[in-house]
N, C-alpha and C. Protein backbone atom coordinates (compact mmCIF):
# COMPACT_ATOMS: atom_id res chain seq x y z
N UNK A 1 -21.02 -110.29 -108.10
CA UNK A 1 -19.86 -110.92 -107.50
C UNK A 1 -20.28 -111.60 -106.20
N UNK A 2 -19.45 -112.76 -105.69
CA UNK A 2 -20.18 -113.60 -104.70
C UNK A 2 -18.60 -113.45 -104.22
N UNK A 3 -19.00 -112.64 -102.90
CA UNK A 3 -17.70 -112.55 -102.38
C UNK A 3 -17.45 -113.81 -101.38
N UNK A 4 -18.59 -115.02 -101.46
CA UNK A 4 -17.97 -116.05 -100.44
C UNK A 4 -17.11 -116.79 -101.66
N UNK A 5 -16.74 -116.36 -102.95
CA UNK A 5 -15.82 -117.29 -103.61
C UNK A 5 -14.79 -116.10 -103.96
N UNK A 6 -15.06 -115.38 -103.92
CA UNK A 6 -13.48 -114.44 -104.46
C UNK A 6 -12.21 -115.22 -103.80
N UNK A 7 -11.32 -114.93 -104.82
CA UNK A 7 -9.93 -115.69 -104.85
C UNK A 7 -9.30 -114.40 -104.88
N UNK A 8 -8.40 -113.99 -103.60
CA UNK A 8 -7.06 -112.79 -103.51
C UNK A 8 -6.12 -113.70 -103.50
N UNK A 9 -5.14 -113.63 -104.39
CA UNK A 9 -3.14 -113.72 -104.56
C UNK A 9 -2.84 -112.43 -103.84
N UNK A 10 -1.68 -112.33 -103.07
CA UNK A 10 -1.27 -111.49 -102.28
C UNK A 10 0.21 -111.67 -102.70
N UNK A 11 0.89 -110.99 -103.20
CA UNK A 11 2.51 -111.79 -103.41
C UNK A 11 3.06 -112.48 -102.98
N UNK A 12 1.89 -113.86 -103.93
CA UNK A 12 2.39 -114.93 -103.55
C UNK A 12 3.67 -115.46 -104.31
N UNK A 13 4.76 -116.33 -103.94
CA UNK A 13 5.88 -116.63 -104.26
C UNK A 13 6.37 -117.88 -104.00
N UNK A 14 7.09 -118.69 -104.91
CA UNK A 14 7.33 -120.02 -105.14
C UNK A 14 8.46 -119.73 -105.75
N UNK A 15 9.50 -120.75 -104.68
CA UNK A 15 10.94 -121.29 -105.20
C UNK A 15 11.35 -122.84 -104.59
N UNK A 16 12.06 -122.84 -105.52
CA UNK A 16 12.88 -124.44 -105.23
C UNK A 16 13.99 -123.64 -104.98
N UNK A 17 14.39 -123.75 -104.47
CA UNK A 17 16.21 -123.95 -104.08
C UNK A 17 16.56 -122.06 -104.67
N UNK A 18 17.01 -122.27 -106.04
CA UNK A 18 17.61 -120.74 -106.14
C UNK A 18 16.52 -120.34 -107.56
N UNK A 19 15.60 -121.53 -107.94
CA UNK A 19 15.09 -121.08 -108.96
C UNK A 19 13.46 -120.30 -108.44
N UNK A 20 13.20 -119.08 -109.00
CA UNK A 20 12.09 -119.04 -108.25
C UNK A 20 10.76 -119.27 -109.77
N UNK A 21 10.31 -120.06 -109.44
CA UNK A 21 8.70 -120.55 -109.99
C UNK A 21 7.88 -119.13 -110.50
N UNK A 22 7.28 -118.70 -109.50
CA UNK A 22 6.45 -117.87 -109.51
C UNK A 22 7.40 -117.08 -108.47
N UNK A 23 6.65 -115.28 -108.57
CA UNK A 23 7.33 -114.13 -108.71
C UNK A 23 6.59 -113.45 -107.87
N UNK A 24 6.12 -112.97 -106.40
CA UNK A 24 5.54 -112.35 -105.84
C UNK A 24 4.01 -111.92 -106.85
N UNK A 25 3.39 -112.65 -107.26
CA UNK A 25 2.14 -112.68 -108.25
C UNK A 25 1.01 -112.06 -106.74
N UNK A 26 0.24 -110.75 -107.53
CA UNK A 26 -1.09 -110.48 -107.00
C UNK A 26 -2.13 -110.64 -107.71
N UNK A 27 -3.79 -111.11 -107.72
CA UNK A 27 -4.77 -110.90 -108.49
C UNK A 27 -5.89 -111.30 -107.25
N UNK A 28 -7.15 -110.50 -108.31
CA UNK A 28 -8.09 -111.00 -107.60
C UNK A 28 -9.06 -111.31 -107.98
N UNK A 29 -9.68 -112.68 -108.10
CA UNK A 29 -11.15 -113.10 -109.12
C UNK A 29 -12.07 -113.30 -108.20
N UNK A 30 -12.76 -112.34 -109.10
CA UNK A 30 -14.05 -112.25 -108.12
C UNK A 30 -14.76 -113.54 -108.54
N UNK A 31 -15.91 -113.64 -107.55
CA UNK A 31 -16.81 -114.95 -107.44
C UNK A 31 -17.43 -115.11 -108.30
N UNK A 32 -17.79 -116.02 -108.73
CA UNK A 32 -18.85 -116.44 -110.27
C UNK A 32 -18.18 -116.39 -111.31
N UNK A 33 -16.98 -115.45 -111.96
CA UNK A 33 -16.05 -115.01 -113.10
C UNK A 33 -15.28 -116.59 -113.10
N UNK A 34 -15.01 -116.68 -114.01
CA UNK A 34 -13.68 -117.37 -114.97
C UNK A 34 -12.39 -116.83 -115.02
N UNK A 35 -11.52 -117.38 -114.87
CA UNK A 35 -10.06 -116.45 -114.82
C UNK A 35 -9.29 -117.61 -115.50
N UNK A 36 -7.89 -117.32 -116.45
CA UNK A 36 -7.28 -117.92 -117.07
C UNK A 36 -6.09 -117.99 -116.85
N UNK A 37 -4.74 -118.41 -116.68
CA UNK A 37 -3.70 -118.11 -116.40
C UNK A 37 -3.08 -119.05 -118.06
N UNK A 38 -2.39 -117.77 -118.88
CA UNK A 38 -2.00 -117.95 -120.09
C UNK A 38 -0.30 -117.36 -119.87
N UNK A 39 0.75 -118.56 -120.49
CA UNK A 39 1.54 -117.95 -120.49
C UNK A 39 2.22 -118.89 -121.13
N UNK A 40 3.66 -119.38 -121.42
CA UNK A 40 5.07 -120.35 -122.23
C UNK A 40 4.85 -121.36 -121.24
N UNK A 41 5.50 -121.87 -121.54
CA UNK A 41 5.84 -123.08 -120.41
C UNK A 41 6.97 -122.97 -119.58
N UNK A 42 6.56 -123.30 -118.14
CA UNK A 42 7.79 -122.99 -117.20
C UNK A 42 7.71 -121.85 -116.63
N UNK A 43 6.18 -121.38 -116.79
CA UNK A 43 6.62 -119.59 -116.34
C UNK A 43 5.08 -119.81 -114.80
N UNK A 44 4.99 -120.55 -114.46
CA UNK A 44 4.58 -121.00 -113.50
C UNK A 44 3.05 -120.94 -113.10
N UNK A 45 2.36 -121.19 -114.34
CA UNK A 45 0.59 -121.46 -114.19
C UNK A 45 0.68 -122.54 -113.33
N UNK A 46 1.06 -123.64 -113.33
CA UNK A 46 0.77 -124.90 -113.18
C UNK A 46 0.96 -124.80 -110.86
N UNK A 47 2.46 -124.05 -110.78
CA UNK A 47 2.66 -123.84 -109.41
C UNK A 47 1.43 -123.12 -108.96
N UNK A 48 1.28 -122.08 -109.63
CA UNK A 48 0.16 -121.27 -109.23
C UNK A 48 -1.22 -121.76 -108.89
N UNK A 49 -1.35 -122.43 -109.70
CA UNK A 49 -2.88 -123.52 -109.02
C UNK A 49 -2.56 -124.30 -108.29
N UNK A 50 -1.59 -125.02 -108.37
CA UNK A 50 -1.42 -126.30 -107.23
C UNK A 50 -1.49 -125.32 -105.27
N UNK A 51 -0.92 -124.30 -105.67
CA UNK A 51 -0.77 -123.23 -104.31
C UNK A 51 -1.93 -123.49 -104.13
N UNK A 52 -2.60 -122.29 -104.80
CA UNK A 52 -4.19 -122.14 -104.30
C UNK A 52 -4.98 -123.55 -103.96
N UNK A 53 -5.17 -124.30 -104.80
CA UNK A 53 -5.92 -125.55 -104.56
C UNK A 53 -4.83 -126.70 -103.32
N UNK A 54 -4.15 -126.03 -102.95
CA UNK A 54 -3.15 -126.77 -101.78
C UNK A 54 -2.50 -127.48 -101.47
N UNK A 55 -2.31 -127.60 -102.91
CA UNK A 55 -1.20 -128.83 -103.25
C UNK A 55 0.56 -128.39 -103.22
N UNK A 56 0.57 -127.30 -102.73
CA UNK A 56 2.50 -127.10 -103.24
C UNK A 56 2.07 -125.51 -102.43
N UNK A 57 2.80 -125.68 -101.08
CA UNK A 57 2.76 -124.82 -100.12
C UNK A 57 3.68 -123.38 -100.75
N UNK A 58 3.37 -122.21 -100.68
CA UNK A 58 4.14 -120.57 -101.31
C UNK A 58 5.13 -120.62 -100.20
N UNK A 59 5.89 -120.37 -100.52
CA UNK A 59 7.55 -119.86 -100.01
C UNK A 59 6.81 -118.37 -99.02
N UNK A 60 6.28 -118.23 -99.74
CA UNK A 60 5.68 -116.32 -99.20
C UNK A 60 4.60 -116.29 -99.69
N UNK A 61 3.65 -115.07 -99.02
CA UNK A 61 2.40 -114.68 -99.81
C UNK A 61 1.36 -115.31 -98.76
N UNK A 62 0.07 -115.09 -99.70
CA UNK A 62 -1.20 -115.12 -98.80
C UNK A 62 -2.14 -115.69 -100.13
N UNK A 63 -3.00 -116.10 -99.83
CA UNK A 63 -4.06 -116.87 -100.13
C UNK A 63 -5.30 -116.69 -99.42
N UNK A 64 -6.36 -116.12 -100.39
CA UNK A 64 -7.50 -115.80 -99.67
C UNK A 64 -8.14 -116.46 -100.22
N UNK A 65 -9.64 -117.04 -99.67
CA UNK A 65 -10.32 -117.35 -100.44
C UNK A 65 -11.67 -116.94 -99.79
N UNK A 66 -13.02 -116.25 -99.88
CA UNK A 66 -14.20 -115.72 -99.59
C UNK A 66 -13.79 -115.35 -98.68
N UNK A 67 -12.90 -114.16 -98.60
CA UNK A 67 -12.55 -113.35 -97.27
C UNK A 67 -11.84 -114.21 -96.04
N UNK A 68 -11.44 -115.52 -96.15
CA UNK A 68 -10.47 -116.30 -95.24
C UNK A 68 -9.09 -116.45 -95.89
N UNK A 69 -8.27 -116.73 -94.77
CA UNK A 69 -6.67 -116.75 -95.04
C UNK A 69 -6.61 -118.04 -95.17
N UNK A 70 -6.54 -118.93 -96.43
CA UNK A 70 -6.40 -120.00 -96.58
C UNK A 70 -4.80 -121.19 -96.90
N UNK A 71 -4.05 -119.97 -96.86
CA UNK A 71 -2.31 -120.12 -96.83
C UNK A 71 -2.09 -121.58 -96.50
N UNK A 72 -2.31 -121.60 -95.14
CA UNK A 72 -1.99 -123.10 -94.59
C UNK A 72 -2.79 -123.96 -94.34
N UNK A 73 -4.26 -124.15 -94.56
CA UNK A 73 -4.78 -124.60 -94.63
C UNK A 73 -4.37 -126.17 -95.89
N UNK A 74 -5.21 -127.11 -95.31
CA UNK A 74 -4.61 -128.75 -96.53
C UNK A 74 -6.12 -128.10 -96.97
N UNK A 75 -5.55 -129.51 -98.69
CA UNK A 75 -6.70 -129.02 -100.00
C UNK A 75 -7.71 -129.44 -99.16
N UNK A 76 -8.21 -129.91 -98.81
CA UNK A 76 -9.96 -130.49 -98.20
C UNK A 76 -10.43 -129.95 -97.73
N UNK A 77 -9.62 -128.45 -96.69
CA UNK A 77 -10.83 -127.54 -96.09
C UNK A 77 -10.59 -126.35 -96.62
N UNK A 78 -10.00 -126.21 -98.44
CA UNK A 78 -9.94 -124.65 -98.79
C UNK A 78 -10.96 -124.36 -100.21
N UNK A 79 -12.16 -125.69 -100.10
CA UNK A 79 -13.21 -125.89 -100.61
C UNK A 79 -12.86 -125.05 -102.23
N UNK A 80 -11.66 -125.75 -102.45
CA UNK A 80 -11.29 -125.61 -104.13
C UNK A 80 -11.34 -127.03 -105.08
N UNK A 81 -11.14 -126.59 -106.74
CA UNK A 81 -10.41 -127.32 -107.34
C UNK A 81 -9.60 -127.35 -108.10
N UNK A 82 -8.72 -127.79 -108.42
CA UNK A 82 -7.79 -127.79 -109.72
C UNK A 82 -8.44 -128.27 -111.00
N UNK A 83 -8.24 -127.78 -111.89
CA UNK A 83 -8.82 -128.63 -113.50
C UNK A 83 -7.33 -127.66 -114.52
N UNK A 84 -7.11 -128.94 -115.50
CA UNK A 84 -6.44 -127.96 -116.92
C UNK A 84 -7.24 -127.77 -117.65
């Protein structure tokens, strides 16, 4: 494991208005691993990466990335990417 890439979700949480996206979600992928986010549609993979990679700011929650708090940080200095 290469803990300068581990990815912590901390209950993180996403809403519009009264609908909430994503659900206080925790995980943690360690560095070098592959991780998948499988689920219907609408059940909020898509919010969930845009968070992390920094595109669509969490209502709540935390965002780690190699042991930094990368929450508020913009996409260019949270040395991610998005792919489908």
């Amino acid at each position: 494991m290469t803990a300068s890439s581990e990815v912590r979700l901390i209950e993180l949480t996403k809403t519009f208005g009264p609908t909430v996206a994503v659900d206080a979600i925790s995980a943690e992928i360690p560095g070098g691993k592959y991780c998948c986010l499988l689920g219907p549609s609408g059940c909020g993979k898509t919010t969930t990466l845009r968070m992390i990679a920094g595109h669509e700011a969490p209502t709540s929650g935390d965002i780690i990335v190699g042991g930094a708090r990368v929450t508020d940080l913009p996409p260019a200095r949270r040395r991610t990417a998005m792919m489908f």
